[in-house]
N, C-alpha and C. Protein backbone atom coordinates (compact mmCIF):
# COMPACT_ATOMS: atom_id res chain seq x y z
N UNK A 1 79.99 25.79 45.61
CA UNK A 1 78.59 25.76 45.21
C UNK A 1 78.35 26.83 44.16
N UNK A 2 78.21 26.49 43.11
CA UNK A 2 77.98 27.32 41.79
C UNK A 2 76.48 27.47 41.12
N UNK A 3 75.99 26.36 41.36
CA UNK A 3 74.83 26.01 40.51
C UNK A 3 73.07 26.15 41.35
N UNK A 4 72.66 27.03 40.65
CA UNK A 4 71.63 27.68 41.28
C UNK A 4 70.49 27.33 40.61
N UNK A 5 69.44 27.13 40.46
CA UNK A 5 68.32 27.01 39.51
C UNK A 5 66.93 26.84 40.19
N UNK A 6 66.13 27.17 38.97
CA UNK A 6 64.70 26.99 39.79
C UNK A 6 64.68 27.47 41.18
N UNK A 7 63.43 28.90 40.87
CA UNK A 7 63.66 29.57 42.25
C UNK A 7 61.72 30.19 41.99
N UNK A 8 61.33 30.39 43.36
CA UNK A 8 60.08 30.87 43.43
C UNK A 8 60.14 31.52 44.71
N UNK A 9 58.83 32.67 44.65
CA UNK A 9 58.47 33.31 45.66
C UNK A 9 57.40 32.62 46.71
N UNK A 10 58.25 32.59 47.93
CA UNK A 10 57.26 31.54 48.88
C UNK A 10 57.55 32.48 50.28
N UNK A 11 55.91 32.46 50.84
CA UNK A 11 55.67 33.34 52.20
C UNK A 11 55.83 32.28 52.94
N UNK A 12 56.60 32.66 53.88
CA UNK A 12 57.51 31.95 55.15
C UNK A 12 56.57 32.15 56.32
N UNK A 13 56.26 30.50 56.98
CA UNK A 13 55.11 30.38 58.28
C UNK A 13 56.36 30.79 59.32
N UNK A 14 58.08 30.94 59.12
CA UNK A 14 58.20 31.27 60.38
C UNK A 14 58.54 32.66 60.55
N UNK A 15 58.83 33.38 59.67
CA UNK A 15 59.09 34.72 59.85
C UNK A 15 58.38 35.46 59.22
N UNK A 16 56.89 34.99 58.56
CA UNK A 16 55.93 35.45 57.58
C UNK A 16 56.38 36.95 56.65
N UNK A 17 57.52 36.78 56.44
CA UNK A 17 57.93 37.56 55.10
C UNK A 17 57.51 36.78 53.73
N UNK A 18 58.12 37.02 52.88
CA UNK A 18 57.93 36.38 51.33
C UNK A 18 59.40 36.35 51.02
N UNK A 19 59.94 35.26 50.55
CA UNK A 19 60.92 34.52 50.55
C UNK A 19 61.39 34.60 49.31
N UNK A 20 62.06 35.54 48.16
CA UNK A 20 62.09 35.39 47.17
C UNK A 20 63.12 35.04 46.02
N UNK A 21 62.81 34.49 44.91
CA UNK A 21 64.30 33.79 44.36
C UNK A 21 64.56 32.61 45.12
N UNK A 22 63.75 31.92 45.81
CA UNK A 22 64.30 30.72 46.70
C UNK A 22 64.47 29.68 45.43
N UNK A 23 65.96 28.99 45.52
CA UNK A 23 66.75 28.36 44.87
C UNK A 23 65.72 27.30 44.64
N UNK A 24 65.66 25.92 44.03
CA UNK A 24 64.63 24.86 44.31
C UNK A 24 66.30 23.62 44.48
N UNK A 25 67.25 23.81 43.51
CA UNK A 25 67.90 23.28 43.47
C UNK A 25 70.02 23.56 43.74
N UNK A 26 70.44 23.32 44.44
CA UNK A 26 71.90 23.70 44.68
C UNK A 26 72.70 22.93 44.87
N UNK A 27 74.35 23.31 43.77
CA UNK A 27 74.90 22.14 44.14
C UNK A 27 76.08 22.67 43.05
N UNK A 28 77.33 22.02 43.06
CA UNK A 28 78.61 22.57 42.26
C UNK A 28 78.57 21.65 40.95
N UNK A 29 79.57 22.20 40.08
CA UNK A 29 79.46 21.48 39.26
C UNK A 29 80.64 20.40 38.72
N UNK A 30 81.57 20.36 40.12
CA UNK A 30 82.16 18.69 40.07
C UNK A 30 82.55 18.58 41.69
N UNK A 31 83.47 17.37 41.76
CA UNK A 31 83.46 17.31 43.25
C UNK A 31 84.39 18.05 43.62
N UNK A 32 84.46 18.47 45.43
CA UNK A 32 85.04 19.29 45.82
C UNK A 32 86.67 18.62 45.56
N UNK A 33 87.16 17.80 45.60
CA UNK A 33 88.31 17.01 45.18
C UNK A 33 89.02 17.68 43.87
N UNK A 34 87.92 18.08 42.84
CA UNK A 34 88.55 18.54 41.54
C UNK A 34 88.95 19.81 41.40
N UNK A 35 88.36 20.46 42.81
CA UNK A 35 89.85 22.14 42.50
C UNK A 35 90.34 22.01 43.72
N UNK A 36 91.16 20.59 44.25
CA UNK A 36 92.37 20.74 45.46
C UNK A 36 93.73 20.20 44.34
N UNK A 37 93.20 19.33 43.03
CA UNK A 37 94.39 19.12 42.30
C UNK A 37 94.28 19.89 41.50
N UNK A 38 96.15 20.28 41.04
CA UNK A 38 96.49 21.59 40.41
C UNK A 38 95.97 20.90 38.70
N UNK A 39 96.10 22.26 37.39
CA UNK A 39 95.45 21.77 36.12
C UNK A 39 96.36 20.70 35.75
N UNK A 40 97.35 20.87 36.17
CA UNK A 40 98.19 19.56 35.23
C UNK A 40 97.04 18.21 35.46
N UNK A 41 96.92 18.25 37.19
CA UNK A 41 96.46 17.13 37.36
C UNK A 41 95.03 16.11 36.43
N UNK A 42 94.46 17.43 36.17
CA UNK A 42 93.49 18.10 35.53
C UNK A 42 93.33 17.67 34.26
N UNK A 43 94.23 17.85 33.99
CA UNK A 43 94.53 17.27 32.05
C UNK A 43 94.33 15.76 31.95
N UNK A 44 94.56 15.29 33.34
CA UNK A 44 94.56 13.87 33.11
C UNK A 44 93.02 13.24 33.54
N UNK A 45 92.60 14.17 33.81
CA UNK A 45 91.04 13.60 34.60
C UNK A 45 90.09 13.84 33.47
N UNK A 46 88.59 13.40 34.49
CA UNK A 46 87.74 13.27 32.99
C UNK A 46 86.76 13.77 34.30
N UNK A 47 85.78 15.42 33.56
CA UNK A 47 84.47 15.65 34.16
C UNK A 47 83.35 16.01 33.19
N UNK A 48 82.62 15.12 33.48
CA UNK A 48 80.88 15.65 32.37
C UNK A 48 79.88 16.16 33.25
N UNK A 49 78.89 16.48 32.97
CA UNK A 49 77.92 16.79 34.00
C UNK A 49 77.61 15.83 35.33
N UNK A 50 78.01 14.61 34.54
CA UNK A 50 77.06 13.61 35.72
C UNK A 50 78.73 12.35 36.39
N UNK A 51 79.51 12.65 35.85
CA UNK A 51 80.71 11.73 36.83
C UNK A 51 82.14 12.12 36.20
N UNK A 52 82.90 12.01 37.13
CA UNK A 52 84.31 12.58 37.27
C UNK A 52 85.17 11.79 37.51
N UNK A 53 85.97 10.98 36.84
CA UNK A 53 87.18 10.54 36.99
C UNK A 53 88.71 11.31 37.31
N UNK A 54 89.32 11.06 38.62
CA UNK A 54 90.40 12.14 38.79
C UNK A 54 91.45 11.09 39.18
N UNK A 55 92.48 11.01 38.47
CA UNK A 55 93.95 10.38 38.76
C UNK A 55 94.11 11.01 40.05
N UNK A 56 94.49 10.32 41.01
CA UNK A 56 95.32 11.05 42.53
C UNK A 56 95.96 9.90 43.04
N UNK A 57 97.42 10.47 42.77
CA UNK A 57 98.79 9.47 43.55
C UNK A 57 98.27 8.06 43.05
N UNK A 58 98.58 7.72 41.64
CA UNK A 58 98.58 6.64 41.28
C UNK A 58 97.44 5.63 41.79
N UNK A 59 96.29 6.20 41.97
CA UNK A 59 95.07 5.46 41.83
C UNK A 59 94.00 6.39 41.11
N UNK A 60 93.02 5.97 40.99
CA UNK A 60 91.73 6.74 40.76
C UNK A 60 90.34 7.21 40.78
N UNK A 61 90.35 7.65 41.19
CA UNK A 61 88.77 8.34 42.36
C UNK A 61 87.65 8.49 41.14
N UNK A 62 86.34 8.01 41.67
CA UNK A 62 85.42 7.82 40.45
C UNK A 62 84.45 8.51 41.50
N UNK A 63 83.76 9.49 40.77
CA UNK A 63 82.55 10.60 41.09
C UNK A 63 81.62 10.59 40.09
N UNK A 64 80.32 10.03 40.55
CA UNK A 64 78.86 10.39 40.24
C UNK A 64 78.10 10.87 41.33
N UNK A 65 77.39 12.41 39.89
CA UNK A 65 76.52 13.17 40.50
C UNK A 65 75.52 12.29 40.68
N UNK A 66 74.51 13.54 41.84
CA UNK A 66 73.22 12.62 42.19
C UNK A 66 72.62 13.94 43.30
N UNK A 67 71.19 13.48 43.40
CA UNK A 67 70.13 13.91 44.11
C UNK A 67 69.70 13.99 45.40
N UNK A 68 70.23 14.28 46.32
CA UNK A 68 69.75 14.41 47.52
C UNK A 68 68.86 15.39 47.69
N UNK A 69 67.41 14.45 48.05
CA UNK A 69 66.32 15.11 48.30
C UNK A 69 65.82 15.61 49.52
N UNK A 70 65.46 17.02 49.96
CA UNK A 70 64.90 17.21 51.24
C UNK A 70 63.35 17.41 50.82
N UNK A 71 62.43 16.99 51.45
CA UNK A 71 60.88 17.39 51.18
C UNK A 71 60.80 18.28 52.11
N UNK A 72 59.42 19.94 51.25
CA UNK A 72 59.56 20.50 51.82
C UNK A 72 58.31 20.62 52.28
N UNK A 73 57.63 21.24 53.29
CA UNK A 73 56.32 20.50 54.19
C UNK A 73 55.70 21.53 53.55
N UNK A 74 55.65 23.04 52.79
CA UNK A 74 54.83 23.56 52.31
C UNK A 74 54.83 22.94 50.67
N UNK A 75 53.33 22.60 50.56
CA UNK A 75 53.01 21.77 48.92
C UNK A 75 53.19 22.74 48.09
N UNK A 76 53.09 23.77 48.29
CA UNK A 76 53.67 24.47 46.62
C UNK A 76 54.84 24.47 46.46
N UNK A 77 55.46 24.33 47.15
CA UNK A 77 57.00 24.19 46.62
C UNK A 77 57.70 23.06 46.53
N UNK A 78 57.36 21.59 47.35
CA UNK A 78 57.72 20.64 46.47
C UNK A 78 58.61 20.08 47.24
N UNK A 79 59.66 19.74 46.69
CA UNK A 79 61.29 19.15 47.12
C UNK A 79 62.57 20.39 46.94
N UNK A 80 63.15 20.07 47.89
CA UNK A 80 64.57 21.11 47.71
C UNK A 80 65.79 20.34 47.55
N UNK A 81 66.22 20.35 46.43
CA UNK A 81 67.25 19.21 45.77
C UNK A 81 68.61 19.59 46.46
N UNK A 82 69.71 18.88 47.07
CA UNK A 82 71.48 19.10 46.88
C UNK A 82 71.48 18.63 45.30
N UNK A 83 72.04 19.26 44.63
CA UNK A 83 72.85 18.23 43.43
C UNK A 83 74.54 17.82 43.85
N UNK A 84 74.55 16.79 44.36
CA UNK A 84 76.13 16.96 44.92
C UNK A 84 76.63 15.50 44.17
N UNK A 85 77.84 15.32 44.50
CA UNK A 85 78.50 14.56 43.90
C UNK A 85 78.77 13.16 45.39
N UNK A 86 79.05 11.76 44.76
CA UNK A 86 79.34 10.80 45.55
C UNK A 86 80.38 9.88 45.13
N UNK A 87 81.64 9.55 45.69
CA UNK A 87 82.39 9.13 45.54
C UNK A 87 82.23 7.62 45.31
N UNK A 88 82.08 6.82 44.78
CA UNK A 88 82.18 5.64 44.22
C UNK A 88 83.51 3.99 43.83
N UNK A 89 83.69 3.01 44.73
CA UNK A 89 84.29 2.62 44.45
C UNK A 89 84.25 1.70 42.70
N UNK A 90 85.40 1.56 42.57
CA UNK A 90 85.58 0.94 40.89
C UNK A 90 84.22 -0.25 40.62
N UNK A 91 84.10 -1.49 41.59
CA UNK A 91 83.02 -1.85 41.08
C UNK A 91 82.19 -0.99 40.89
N UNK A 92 81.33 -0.49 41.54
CA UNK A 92 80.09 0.58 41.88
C UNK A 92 79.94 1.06 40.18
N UNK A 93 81.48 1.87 39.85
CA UNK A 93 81.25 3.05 38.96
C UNK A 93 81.18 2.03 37.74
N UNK A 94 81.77 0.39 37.65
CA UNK A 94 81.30 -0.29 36.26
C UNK A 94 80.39 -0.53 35.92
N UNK A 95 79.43 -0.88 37.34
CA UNK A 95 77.94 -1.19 37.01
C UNK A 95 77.13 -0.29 36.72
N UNK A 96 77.74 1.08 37.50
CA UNK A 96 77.45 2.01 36.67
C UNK A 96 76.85 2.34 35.01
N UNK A 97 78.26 2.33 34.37
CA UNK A 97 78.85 2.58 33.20
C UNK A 97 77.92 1.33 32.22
N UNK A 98 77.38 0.35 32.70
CA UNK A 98 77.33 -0.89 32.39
C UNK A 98 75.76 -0.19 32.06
N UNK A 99 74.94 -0.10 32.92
CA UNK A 99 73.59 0.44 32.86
C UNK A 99 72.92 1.66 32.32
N UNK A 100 74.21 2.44 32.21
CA UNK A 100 74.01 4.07 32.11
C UNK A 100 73.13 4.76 30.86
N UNK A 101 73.12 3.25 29.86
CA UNK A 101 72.49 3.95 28.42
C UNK A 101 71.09 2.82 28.66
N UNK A 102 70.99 1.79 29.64
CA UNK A 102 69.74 1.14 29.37
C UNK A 102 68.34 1.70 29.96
N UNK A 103 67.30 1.03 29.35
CA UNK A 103 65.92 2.00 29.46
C UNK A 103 65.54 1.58 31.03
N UNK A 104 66.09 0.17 31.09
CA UNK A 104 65.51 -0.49 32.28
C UNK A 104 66.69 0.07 33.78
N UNK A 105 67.57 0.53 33.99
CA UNK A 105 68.35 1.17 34.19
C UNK A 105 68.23 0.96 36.05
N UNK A 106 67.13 1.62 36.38
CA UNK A 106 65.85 1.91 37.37
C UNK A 106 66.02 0.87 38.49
N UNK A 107 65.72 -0.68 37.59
CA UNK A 107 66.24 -1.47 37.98
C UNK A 107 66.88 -2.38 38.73
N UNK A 108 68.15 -1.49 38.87
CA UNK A 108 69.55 -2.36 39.12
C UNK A 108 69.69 -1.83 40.35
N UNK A 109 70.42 -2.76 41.71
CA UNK A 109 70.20 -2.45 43.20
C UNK A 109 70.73 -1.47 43.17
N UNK A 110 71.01 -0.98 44.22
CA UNK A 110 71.32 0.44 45.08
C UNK A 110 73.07 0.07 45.30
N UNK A 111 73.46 1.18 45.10
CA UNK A 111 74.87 0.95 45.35
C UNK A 111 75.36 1.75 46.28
N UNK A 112 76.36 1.29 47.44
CA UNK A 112 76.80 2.21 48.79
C UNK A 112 77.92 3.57 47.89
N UNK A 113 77.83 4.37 48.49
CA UNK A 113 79.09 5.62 47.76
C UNK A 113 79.31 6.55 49.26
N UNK A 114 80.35 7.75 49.25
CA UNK A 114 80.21 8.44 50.07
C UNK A 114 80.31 9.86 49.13
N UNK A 115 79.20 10.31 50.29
CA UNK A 115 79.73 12.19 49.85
C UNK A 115 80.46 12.48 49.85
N UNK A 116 80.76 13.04 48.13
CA UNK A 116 82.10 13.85 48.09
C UNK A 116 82.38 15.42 48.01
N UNK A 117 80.94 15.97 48.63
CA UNK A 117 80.55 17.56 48.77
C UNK A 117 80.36 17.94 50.06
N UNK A 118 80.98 19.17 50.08
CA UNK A 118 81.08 19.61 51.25
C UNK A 118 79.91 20.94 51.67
N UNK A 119 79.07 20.57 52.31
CA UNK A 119 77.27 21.29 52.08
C UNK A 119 77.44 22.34 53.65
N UNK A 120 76.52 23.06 53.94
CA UNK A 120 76.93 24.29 54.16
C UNK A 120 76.43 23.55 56.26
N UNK A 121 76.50 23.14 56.47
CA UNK A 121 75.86 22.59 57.71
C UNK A 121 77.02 22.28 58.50
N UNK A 122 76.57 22.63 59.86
CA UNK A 122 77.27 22.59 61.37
C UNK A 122 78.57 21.30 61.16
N UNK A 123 77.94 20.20 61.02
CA UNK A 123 78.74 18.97 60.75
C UNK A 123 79.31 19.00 59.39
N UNK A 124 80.44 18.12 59.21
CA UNK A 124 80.77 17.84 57.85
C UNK A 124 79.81 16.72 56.98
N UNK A 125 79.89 16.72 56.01
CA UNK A 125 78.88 16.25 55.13
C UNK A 125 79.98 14.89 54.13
N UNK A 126 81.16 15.80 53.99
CA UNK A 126 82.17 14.51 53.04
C UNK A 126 82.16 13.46 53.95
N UNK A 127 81.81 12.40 53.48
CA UNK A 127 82.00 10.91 53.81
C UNK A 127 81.29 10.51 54.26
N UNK A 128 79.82 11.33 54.55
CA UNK A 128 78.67 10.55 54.82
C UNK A 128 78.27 9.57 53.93
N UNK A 129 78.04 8.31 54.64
CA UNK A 129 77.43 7.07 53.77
C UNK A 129 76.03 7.48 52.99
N UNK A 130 76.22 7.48 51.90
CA UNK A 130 75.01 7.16 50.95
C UNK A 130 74.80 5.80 50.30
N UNK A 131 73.31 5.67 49.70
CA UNK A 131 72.97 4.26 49.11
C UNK A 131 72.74 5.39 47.62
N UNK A 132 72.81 4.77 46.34
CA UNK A 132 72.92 5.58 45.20
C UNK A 132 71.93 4.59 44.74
N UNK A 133 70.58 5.32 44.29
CA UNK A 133 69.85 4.44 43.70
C UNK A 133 69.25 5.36 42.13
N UNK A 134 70.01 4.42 40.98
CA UNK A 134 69.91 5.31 39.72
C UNK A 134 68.11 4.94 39.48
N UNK A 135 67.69 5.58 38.71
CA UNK A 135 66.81 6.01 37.90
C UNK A 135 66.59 5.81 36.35
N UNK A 136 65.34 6.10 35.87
CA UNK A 136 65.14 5.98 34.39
C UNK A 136 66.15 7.23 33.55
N UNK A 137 66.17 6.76 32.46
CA UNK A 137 67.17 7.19 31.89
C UNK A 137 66.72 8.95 31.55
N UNK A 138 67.97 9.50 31.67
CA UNK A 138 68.01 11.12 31.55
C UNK A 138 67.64 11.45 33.27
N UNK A 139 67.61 10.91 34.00
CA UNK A 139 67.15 11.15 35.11
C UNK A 139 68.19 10.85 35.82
N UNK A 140 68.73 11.93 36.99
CA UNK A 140 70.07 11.73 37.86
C UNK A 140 69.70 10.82 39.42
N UNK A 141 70.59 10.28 39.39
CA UNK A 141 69.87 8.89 40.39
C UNK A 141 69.86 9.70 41.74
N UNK A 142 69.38 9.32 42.52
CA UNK A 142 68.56 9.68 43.77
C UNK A 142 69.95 9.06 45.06
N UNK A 143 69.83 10.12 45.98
CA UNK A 143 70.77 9.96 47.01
C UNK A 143 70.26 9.54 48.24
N UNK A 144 70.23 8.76 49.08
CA UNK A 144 69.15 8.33 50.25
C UNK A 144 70.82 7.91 51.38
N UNK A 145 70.52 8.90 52.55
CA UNK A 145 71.64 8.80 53.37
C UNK A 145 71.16 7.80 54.60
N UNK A 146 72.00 7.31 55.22
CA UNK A 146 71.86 6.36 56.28
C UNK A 146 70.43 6.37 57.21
N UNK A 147 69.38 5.60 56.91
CA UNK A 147 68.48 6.00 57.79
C UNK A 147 68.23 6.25 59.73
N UNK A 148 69.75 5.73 60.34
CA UNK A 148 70.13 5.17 61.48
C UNK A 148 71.53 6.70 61.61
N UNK A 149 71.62 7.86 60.54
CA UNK A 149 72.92 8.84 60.90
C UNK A 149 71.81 9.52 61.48
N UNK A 150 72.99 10.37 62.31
CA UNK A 150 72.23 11.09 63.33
C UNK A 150 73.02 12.57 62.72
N UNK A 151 73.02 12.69 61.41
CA UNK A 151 73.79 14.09 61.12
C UNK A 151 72.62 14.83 61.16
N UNK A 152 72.90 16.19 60.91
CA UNK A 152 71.54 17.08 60.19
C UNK A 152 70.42 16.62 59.11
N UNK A 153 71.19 16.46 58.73
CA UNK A 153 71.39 16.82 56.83
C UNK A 153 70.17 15.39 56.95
N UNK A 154 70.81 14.06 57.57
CA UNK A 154 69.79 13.24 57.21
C UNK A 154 68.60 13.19 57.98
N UNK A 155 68.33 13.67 58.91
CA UNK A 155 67.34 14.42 59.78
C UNK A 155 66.33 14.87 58.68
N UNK A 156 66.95 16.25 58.30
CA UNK A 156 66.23 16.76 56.80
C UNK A 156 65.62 15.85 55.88
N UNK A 157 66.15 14.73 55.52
CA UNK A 157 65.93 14.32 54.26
C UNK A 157 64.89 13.12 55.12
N UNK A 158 64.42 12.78 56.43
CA UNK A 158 63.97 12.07 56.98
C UNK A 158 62.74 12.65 56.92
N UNK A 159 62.80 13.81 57.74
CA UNK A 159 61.20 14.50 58.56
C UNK A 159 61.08 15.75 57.60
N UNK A 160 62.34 16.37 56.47
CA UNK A 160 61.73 17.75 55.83
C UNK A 160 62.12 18.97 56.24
N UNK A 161 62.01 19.93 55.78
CA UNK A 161 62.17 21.27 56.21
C UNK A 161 61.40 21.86 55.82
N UNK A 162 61.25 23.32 56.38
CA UNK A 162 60.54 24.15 55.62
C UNK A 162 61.30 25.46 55.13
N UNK A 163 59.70 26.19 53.99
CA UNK A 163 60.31 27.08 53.48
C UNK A 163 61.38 28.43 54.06
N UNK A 164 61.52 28.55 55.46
CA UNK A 164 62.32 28.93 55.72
C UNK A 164 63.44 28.51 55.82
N UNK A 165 63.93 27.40 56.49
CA UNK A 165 65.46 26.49 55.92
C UNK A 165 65.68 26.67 54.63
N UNK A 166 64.97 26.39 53.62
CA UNK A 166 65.48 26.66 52.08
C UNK A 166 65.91 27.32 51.54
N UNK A 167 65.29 28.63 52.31
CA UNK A 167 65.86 30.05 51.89
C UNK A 167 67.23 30.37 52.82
N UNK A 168 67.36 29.81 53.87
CA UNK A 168 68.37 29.90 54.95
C UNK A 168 69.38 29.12 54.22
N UNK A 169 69.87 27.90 53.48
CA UNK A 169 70.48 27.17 52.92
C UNK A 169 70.75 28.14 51.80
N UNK A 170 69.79 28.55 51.33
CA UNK A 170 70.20 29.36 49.87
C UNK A 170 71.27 30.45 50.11
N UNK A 171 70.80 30.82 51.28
CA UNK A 171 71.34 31.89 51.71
C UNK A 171 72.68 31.36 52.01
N UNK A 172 73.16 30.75 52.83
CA UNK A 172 74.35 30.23 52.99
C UNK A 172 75.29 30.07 51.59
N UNK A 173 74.56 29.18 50.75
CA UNK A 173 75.52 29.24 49.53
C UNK A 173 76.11 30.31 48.90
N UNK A 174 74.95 31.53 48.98
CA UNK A 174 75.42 32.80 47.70
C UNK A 174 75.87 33.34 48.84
N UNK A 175 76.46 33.05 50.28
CA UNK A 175 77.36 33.58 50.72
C UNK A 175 78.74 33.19 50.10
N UNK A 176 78.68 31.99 50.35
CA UNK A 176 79.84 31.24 50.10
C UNK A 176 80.12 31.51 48.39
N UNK A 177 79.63 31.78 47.19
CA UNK A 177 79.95 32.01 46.01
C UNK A 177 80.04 33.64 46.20
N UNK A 178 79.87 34.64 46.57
CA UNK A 178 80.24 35.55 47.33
C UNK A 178 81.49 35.74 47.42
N UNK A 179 82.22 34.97 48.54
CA UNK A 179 83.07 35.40 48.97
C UNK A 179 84.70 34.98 48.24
């Protein structure tokens, strides 16, 4: 977890301190997959901001970023974004590729992927089922996890958190870039 942005000062209903620098958005900047292969492997792959192609053992793993949204129940602050990455099979990533420059984009159904980020919570998070539903253009498509998982994470993105989880999550990460 590298990528930090958008951060505000928000007074916390559960420990009524003031919460400050709280992240709005967190998330790495390719999938966790792309530093377990060594650079050679590396030379042969392809990463931009928004999807990652990685050769592994004679096939090839296709990664688009995306949005997993938690809402957060205090209104000044909004939504607390994952930016994480989702693994994609080959159809998925053509229709992708197919739509990626059109205006109407928005559109086109929802496509199944799994998490390919590993997020800071009790349970594991890689291979949770997501539905990938892209967006208007310049806009990173939206992540919506199983409405029927019984993980955390989609709990969160169901009923919300508050500004204390956010800062507790934040906190977790700049441990983990930390260490």
């Amino acid at each position: 977890m590298a990528r930090l942005t958008g951060s505000s000062n928000l007074e916390c209903k559960v420990c009524h301190r003031v919460h400050r620098n709280v992240a709005t958005l967190l998330g790495p900047r390719a999938p966790d997959d792309w530093l377990r292969v060594n650079p050679g492997e590396r030379l042969e792959a392809e990463l931009t901001p928004d999807v990652c192609i990685l050769p592994c053992n004679g096939s090839t793993r296709l990664f688009l970023r995306g949005h997993l949204q938690l809402p957060v129940d205090e209104t000044d602050f909004g939504t607390f974004v994952w930016s994480v990455w989702v693994e994609l099979d080959e159809l998925s990533m053509s229709e992708v590729a197919r739509v990626w420059s059109d205006p109407n984009r928005a559109a086109v159904a929802p496509l199944l992927g799994r998490l390919a980020t590993e997020l800071p919570y009790e349970q594991p998070t890689r291979g949770l089922s997501v539905t990938v539903h892209t967006r208007d253009l310049g806009q990173v498509p939206i992540l919506m996890l199983s409405p029927g998982s019984h993980h955390s994470i989609a709990w969160e993105q169901r009923e919300g958190i508050g500004v204390h989880r956010v800062a507790e999550l934040a906190g977790l990460v700049r441990h983990r870039i930390d260490e």
